[in-house]
Protein backbone atom coordinates (compact mmCIF):
# COMPACT_ATOMS: atom_id res chain seq x y z
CA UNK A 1 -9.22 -136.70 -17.46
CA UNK A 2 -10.58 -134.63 -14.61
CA UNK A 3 -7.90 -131.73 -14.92
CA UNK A 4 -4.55 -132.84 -12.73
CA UNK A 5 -6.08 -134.95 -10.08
CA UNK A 6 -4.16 -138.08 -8.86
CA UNK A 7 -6.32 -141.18 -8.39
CA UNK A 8 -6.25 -142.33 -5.34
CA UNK A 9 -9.83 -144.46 -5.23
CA UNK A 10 -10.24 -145.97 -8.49
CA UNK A 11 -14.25 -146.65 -7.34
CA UNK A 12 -15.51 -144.29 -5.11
CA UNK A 13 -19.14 -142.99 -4.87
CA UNK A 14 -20.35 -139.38 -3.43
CA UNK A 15 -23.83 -139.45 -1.78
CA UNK A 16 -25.91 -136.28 -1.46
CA UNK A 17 -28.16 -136.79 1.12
CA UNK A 18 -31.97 -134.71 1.17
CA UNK A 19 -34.71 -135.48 3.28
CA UNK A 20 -36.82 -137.70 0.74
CA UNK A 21 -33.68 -138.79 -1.62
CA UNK A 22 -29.83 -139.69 -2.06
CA UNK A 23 -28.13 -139.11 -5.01
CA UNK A 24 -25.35 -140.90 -5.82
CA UNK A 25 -22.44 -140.68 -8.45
CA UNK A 26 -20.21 -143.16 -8.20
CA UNK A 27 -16.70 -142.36 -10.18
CA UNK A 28 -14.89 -145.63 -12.21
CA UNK A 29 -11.19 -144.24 -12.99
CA UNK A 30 -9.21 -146.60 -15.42
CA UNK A 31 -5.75 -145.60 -16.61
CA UNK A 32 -6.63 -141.86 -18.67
CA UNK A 33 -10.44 -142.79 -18.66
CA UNK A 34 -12.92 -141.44 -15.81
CA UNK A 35 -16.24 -142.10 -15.94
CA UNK A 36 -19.36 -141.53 -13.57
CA UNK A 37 -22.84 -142.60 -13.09
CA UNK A 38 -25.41 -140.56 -11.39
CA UNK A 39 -28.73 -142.21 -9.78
CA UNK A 40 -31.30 -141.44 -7.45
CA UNK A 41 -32.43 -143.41 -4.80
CA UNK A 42 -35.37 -143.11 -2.11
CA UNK A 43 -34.52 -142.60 1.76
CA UNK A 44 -36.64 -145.91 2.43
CA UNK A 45 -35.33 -148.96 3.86
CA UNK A 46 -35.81 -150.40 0.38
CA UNK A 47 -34.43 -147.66 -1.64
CA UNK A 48 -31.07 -147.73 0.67
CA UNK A 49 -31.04 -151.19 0.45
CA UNK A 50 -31.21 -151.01 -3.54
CA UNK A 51 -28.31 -147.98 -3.11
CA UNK A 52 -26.31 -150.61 -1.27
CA UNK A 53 -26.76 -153.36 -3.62
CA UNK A 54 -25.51 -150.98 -6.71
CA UNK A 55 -22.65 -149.45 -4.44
CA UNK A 56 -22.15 -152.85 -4.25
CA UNK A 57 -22.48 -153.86 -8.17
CA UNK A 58 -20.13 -151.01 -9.37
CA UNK A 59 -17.36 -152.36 -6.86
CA UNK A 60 -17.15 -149.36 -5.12
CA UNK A 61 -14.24 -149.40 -2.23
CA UNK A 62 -15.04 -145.68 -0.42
CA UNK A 63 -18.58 -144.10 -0.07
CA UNK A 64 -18.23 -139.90 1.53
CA UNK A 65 -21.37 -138.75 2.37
CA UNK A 66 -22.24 -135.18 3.51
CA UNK A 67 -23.07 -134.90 7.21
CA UNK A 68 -26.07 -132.59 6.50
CA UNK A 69 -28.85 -132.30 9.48
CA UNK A 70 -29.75 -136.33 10.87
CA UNK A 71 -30.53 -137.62 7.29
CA UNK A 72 -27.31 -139.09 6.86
CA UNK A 73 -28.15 -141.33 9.94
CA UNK A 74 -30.03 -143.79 8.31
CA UNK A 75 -28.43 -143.76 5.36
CA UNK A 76 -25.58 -144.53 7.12
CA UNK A 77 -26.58 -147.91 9.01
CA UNK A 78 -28.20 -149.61 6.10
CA UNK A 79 -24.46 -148.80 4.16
CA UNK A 80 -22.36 -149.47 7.19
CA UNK A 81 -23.00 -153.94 5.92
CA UNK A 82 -21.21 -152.79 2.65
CA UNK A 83 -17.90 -153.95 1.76
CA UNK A 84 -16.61 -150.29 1.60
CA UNK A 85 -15.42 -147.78 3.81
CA UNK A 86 -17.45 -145.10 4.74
CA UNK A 87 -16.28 -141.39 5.14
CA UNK A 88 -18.53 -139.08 7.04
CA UNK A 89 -17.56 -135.46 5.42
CA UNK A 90 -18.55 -131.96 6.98
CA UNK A 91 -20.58 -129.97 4.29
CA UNK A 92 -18.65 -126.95 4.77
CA UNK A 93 -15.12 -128.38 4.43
CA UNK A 94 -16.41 -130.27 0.91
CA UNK A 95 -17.68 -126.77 -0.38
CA UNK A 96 -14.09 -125.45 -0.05
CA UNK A 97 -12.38 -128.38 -2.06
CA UNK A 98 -11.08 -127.09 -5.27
CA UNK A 99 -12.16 -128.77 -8.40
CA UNK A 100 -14.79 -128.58 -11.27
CA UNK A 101 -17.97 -128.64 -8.96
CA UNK A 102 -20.33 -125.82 -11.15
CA UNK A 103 -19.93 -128.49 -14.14
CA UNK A 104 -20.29 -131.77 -12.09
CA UNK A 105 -23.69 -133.60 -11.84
CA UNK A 106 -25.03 -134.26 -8.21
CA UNK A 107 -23.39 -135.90 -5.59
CA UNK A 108 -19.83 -135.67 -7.85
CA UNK A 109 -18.58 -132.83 -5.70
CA UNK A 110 -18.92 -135.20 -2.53
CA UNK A 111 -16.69 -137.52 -4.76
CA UNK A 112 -14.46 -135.25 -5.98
CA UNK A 113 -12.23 -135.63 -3.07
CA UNK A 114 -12.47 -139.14 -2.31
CA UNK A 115 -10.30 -139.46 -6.30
């Protein structure tokens, strides 16, 4: 298990938004067992319409993205039709959440505090 950690989102994703792409780990927690799955996705209408639809697949029930520059915009009203809610997180305050981020892949520190 991710050291002493609570679960409070059994299926959450963290998005890390860039200009071109969003990577995405979404975090399954079942009893003792935590797993994740990291993908990449394209900032096109189509490739945040694919993100959606395997939010949506995994059964995700809270999505944090970064609020990083105006990419997030987008991003954020092609997710907003999901059947999740949506957390809006300031970069700096996720870069001061304690946890294992140096051994996490992509977007898992964004997640790390949705658990």
């Amino acid at each position: 298990m991710e050291g002493k950690v609570d679960i409070v989102h059994s299926r959450c994703a963290g998005l890390d938004v860039h200009k071109e792409t969003v990577v995405a780990c979404v975090r399954l927690a079942s009893g003792d067992k935590v797993s994740r799955e990291v993908r990449t996705f394209g900032t096109t209408t189509s490739g945040l319409l694919a993100l959606l639809a395997w939010l949506t697949e995994m059964g995700c029930t809270h999505v944090a993205l970064e609020a990083t520059g105006i990419y997030w915009r987008p991003v954020w009203n092609i997710l907003s039709d999901g059947a999740f809610e949506l957390v809006l997180a300031n970069a700096a305050h996720i870069k001061n959440v304690p946890g294992p981020t140096s051994t996490m892949p992509p977007g898992s520190p964004i997640c790390w505090p949705m658990a």
